[in-house]
N, C-alpha and C. Protein backbone atom coordinates (compact mmCIF):
# COMPACT_ATOMS: atom_id res chain seq x y z
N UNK A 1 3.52 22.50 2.44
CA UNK A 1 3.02 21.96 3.68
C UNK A 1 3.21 20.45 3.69
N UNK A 2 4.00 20.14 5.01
CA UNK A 2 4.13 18.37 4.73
C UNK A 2 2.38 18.07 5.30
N UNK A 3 1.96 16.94 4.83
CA UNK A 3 0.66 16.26 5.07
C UNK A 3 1.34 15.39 5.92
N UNK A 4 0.58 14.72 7.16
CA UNK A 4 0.99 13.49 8.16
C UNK A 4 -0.26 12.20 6.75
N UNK A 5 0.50 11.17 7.39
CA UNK A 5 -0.11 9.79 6.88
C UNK A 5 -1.86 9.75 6.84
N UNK A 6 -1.95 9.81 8.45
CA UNK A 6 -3.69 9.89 8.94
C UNK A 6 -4.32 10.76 7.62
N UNK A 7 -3.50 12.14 7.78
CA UNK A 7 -4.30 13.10 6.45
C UNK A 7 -4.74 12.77 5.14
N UNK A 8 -3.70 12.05 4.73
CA UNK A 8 -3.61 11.65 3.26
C UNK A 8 -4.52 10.64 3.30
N UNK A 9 -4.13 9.33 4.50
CA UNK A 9 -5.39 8.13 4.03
C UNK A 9 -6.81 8.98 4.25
N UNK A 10 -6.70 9.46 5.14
CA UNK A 10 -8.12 10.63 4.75
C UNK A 10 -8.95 11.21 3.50
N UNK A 11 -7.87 11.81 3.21
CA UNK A 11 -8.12 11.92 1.56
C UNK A 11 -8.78 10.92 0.58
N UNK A 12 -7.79 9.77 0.48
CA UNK A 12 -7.97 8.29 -0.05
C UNK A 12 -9.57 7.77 0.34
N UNK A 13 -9.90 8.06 1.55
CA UNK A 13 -11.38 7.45 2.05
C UNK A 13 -12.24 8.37 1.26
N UNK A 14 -11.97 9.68 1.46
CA UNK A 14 -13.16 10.87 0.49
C UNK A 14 -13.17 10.37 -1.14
N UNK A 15 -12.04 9.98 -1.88
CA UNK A 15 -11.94 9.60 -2.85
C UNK A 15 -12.44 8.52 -3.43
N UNK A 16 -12.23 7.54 -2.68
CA UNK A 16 -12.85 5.81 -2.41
C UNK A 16 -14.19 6.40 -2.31
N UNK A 17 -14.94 7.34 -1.95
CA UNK A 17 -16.04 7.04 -1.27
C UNK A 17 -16.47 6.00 -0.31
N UNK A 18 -15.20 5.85 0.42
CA UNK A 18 -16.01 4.96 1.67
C UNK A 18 -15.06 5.92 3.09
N UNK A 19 -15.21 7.50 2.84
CA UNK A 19 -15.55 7.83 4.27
C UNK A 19 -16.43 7.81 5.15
N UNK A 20 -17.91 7.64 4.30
CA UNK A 20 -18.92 7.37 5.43
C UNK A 20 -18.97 6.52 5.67
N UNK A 21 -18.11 5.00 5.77
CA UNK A 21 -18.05 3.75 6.31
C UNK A 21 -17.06 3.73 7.30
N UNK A 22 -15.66 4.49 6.97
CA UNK A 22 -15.14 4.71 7.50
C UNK A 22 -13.95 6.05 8.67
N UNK A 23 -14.28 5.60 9.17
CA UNK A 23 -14.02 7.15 10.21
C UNK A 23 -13.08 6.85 11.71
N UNK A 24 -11.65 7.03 10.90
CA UNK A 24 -10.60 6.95 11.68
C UNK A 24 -10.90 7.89 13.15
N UNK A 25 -10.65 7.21 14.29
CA UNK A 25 -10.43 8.16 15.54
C UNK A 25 -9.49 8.58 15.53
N UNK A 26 -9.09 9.72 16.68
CA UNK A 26 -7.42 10.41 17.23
C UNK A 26 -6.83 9.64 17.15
N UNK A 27 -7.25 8.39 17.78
CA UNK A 27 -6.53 7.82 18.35
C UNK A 27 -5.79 6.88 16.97
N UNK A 28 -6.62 6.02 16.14
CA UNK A 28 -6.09 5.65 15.10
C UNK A 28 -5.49 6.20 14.62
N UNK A 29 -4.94 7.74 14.17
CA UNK A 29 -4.93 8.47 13.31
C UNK A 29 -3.57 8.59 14.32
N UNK A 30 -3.54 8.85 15.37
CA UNK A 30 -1.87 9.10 16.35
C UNK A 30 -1.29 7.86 15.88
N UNK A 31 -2.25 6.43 15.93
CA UNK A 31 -1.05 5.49 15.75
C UNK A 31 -0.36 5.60 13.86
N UNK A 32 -1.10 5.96 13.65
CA UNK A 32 -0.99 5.96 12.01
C UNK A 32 0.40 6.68 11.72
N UNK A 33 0.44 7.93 12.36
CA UNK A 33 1.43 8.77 11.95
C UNK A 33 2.94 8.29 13.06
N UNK A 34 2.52 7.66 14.17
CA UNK A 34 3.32 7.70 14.77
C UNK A 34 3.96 6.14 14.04
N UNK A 35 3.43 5.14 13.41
CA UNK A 35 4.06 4.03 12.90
C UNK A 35 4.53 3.61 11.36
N UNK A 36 4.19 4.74 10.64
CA UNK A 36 4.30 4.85 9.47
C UNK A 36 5.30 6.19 8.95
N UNK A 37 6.45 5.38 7.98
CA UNK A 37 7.59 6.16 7.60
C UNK A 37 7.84 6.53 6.61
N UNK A 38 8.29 7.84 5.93
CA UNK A 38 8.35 8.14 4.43
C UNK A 38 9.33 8.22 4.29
N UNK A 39 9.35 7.29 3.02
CA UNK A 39 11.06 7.70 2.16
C UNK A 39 10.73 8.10 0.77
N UNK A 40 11.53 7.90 0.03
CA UNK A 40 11.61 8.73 -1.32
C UNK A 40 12.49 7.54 -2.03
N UNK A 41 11.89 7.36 -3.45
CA UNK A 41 12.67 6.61 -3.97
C UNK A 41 12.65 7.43 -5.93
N UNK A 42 13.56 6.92 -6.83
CA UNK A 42 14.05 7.53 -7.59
C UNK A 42 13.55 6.39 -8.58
N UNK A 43 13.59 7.22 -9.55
CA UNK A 43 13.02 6.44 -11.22
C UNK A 43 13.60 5.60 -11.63
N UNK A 44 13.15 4.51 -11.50
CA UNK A 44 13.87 2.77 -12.11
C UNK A 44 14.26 2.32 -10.98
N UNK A 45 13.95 2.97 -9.81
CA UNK A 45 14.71 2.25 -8.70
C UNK A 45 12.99 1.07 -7.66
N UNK A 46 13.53 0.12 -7.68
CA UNK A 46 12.68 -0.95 -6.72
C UNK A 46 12.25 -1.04 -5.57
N UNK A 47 10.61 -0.82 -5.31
CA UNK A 47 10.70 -0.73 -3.69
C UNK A 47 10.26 -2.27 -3.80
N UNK A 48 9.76 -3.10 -3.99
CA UNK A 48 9.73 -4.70 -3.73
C UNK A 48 10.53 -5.41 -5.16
N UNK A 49 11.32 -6.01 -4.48
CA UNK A 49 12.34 -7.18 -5.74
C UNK A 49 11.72 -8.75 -5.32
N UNK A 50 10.94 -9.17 -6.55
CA UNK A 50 10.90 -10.57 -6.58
C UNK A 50 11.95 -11.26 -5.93
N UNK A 51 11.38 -12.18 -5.19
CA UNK A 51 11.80 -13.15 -3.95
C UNK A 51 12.17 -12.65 -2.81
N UNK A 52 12.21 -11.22 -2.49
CA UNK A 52 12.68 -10.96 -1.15
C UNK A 52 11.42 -11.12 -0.50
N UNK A 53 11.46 -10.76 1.38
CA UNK A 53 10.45 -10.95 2.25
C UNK A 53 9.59 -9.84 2.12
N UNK A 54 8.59 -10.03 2.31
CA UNK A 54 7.92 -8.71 2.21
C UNK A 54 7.56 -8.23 3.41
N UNK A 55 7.55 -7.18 3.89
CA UNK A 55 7.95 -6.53 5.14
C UNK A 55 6.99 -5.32 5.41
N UNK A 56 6.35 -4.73 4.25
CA UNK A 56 5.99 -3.36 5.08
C UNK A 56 4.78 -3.58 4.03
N UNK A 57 3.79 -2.72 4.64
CA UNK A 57 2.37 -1.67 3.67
C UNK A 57 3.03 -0.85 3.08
N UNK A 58 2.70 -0.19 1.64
CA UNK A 58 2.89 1.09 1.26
C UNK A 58 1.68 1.55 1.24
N UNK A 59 2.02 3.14 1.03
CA UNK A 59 0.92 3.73 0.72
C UNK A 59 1.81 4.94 -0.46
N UNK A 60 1.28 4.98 -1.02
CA UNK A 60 1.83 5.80 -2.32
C UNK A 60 1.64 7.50 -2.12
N UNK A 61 2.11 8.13 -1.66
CA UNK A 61 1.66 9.92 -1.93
C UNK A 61 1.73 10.35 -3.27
N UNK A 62 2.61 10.17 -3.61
CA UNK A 62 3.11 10.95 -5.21
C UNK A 62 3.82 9.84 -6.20
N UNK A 63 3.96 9.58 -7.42
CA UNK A 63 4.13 9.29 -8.11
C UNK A 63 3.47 7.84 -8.74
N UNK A 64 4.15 7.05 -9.82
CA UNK A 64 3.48 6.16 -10.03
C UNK A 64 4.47 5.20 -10.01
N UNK A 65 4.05 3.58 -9.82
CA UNK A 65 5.10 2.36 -9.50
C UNK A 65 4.10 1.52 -10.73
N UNK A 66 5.03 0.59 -11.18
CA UNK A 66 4.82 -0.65 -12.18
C UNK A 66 4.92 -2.04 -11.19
N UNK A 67 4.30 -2.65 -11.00
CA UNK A 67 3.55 -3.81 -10.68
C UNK A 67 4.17 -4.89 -11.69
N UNK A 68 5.35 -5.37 -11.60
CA UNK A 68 5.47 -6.79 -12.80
C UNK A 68 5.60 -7.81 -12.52
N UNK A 69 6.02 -9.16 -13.10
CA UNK A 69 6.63 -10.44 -12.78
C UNK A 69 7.50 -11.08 -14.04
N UNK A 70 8.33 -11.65 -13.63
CA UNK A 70 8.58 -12.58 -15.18
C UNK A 70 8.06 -13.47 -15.83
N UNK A 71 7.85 -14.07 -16.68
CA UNK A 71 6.89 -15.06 -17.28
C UNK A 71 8.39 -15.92 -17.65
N UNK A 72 7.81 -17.07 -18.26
CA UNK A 72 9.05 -18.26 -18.70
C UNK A 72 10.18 -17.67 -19.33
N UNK A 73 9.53 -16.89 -20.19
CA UNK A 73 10.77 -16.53 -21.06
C UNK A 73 11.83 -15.34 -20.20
N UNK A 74 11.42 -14.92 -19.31
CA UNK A 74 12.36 -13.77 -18.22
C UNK A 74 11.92 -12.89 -19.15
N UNK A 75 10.58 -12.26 -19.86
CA UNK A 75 10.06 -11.02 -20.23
C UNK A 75 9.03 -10.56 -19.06
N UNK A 76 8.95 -9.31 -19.25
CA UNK A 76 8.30 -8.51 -17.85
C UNK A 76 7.21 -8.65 -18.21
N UNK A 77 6.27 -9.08 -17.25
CA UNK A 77 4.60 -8.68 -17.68
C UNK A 77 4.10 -7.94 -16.99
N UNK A 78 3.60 -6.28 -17.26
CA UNK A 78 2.87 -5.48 -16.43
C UNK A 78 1.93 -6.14 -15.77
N UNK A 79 1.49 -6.34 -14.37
CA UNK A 79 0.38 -6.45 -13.36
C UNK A 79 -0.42 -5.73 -13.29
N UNK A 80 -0.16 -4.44 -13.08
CA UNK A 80 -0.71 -3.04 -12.77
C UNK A 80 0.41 -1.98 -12.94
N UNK A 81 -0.27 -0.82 -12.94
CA UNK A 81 0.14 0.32 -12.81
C UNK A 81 -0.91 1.02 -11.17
N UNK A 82 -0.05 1.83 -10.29
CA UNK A 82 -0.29 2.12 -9.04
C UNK A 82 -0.04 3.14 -9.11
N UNK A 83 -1.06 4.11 -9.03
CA UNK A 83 -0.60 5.93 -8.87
C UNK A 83 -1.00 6.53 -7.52
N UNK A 84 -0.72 7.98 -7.56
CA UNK A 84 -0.75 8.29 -6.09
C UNK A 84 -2.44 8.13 -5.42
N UNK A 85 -2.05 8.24 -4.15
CA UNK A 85 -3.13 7.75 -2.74
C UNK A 85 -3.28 6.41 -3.08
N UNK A 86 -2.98 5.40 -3.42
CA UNK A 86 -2.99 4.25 -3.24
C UNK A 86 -2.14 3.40 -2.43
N UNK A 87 -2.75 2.26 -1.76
CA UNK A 87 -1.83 1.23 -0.95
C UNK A 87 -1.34 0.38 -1.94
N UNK A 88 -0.16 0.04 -1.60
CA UNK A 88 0.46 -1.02 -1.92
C UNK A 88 0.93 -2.07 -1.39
N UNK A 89 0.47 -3.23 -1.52
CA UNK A 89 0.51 -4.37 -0.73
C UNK A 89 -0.23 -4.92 0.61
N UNK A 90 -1.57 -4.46 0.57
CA UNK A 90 -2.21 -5.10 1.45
C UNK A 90 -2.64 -6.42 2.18
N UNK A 91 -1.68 -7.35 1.17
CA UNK A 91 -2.02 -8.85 1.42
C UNK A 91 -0.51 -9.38 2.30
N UNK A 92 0.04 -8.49 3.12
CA UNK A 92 0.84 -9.15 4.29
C UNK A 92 -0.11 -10.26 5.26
N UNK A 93 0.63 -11.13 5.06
CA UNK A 93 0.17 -12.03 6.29
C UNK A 93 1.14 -12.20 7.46
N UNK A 94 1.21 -12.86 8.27
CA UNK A 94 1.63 -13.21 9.27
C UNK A 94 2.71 -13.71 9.23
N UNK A 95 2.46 -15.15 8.25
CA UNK A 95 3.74 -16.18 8.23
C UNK A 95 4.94 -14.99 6.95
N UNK A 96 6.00 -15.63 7.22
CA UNK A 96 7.07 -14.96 6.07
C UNK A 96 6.71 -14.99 4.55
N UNK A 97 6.29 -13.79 4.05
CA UNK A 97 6.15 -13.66 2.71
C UNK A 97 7.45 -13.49 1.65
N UNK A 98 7.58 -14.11 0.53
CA UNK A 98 8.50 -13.71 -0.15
C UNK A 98 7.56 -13.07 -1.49
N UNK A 99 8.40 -11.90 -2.08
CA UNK A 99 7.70 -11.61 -2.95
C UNK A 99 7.45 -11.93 -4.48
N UNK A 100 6.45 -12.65 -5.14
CA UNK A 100 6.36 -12.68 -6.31
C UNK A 100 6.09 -12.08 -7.43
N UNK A 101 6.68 -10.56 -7.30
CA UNK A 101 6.50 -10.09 -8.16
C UNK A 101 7.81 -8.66 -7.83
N UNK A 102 7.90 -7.60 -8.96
CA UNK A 102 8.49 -6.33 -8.87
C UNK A 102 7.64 -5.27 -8.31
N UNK A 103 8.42 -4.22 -7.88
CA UNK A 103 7.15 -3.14 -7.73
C UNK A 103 8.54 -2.10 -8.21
N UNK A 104 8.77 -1.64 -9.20
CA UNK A 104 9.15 -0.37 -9.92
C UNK A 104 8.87 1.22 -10.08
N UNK A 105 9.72 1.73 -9.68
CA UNK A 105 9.32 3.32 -9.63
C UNK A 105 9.29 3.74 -11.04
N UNK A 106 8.49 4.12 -11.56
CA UNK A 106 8.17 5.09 -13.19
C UNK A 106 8.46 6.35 -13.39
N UNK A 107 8.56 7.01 -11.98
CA UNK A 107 9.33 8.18 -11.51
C UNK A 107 9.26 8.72 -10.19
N UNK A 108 9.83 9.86 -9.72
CA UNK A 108 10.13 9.80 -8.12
C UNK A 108 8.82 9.55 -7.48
N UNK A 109 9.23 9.11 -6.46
CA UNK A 109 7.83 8.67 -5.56
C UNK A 109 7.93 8.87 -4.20
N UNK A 110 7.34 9.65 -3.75
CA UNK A 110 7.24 9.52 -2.08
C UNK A 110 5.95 8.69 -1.82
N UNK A 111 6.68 7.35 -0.92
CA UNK A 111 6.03 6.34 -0.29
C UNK A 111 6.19 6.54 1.09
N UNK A 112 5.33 6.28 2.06
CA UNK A 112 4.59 6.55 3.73
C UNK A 112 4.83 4.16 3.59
N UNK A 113 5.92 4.21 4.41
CA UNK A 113 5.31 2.47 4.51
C UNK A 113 5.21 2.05 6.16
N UNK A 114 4.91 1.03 6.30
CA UNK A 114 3.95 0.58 7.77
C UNK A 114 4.72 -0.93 8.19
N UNK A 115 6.00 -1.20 8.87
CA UNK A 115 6.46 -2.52 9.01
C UNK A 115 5.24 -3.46 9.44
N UNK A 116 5.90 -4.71 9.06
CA UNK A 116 4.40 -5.83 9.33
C UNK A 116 4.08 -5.77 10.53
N UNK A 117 4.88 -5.73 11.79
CA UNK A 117 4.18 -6.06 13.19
C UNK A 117 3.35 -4.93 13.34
N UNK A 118 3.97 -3.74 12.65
CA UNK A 118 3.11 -2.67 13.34
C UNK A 118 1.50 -2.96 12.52
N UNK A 119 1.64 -3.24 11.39
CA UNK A 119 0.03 -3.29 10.43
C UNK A 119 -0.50 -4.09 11.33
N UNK A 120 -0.04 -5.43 11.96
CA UNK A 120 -0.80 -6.46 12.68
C UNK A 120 -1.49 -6.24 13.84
N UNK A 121 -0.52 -5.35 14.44
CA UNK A 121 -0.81 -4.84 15.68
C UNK A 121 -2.13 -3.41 15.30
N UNK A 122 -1.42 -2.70 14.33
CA UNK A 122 -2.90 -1.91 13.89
C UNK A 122 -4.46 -2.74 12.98
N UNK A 123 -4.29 -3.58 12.89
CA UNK A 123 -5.37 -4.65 12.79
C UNK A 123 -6.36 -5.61 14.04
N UNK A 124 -5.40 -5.12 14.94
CA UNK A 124 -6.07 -5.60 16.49
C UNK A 124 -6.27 -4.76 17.21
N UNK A 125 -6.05 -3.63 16.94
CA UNK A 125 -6.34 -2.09 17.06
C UNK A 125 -7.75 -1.48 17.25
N UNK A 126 -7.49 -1.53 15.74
CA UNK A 126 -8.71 -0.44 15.04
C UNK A 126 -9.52 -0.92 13.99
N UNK A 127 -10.57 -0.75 14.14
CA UNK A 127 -11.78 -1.83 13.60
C UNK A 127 -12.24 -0.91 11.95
N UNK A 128 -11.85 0.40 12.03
CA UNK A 128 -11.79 1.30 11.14
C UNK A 128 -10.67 0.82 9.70
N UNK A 129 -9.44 0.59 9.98
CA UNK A 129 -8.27 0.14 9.61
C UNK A 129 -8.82 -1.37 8.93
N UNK A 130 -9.90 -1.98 9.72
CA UNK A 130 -9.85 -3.26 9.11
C UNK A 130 -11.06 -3.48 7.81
N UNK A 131 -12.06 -2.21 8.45
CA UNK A 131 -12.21 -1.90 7.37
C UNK A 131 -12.21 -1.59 6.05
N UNK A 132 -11.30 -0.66 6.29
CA UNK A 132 -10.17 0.06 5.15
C UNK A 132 -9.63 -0.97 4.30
N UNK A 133 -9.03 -2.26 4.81
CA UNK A 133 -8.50 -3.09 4.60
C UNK A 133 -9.69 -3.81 3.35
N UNK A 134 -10.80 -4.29 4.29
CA UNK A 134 -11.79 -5.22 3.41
C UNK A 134 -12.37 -4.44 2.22
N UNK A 135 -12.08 -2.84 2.12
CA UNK A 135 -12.63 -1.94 1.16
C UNK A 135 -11.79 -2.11 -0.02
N UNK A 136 -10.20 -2.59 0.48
CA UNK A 136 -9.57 -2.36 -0.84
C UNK A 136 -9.09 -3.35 -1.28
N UNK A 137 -9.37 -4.81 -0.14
CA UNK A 137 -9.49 -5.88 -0.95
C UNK A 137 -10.57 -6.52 -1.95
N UNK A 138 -11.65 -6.05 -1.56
CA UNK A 138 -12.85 -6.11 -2.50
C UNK A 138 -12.79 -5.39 -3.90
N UNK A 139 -12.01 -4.58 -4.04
CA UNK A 139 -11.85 -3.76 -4.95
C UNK A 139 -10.17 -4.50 -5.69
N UNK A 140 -9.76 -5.00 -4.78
CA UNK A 140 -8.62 -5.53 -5.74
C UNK A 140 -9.34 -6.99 -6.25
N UNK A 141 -10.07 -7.63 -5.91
CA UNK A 141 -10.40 -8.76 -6.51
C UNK A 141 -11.60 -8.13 -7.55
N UNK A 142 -12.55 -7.27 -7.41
CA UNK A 142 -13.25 -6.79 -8.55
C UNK A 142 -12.15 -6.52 -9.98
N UNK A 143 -10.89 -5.85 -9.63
CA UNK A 143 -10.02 -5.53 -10.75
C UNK A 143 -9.74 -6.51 -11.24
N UNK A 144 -9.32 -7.53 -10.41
CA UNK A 144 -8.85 -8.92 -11.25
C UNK A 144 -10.10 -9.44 -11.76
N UNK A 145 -11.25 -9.51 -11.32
CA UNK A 145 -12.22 -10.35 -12.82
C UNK A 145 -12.79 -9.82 -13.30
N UNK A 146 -12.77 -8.31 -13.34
CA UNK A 146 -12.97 -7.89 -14.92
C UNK A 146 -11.63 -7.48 -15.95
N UNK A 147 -10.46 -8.15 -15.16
CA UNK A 147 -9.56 -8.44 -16.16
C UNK A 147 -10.03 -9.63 -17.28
């Protein structure tokens, strides 16, 4: 059975435990599926390469991606590891991002991603979504200081 996008971040909220904070409408949930695209990518292969623009949300269905950067010496330093129902890259802004870091496939992965105008435009949207948003930025800065 294919799952639509809306379904899966669904999932992700029951899991998070913050579906009772948050509670996508039809209507969010039409734009969701109707603006968000899945591709498939293959083991060792890159969905973000240091210095390009960064362009879209992911959201991860299946597999797992490596998170790196280079340090002085051009050795890789793991960031994270990202497994499935997770977003990837929630910190698009507005102005042109380039990216500082890798995002690496560890093996096949079906990714659901969201181009920037459309996230922006679903941020002036849906008050649910922005939610969503402040749930998993709070949680990405908790990860970083108890690093």
């Amino acid at each position: 059975m294919v799952q639509t996008i809306a379904t899966l971040i669904d999932e992700t909220l029951m899991v998070m435990g913050a579906h009772l904070h948050v509670r996508m409408t039809d209507e969010e949930k039409a734009y969701l599926d109707a603006h968000f695209e899945l591709i498939h990518i293959k083991k060792g292969e890159h969905l973000v390469t240091r210095g390009e623009e960064v362009c879209y949300l992911y959201y991860l269905e299946s597999g797992i991606v490596r998170l790196w950067f280079p340090d002085k010496e051009n050795r890789e330093i793991s960031a994270r590891f990202i497994q499935a129902k997770e977003f990837i890259n929630f910190f698009l802004s507005h102005e042109e991002h380039h990216a500082h870091y890798n995002i690496k496939a560890l093996e096949p992965c079906k990714i659901w991603r969201l181009p920037k105008k459309d996230l922006h435009q679903l941020y002036e949207l849906s008050i649910n979504f922005n939610k969503l948003a402040r749930i998993h930025l709070v949680r990405s800065i908790n990860r970083k200081i108890i690093r």
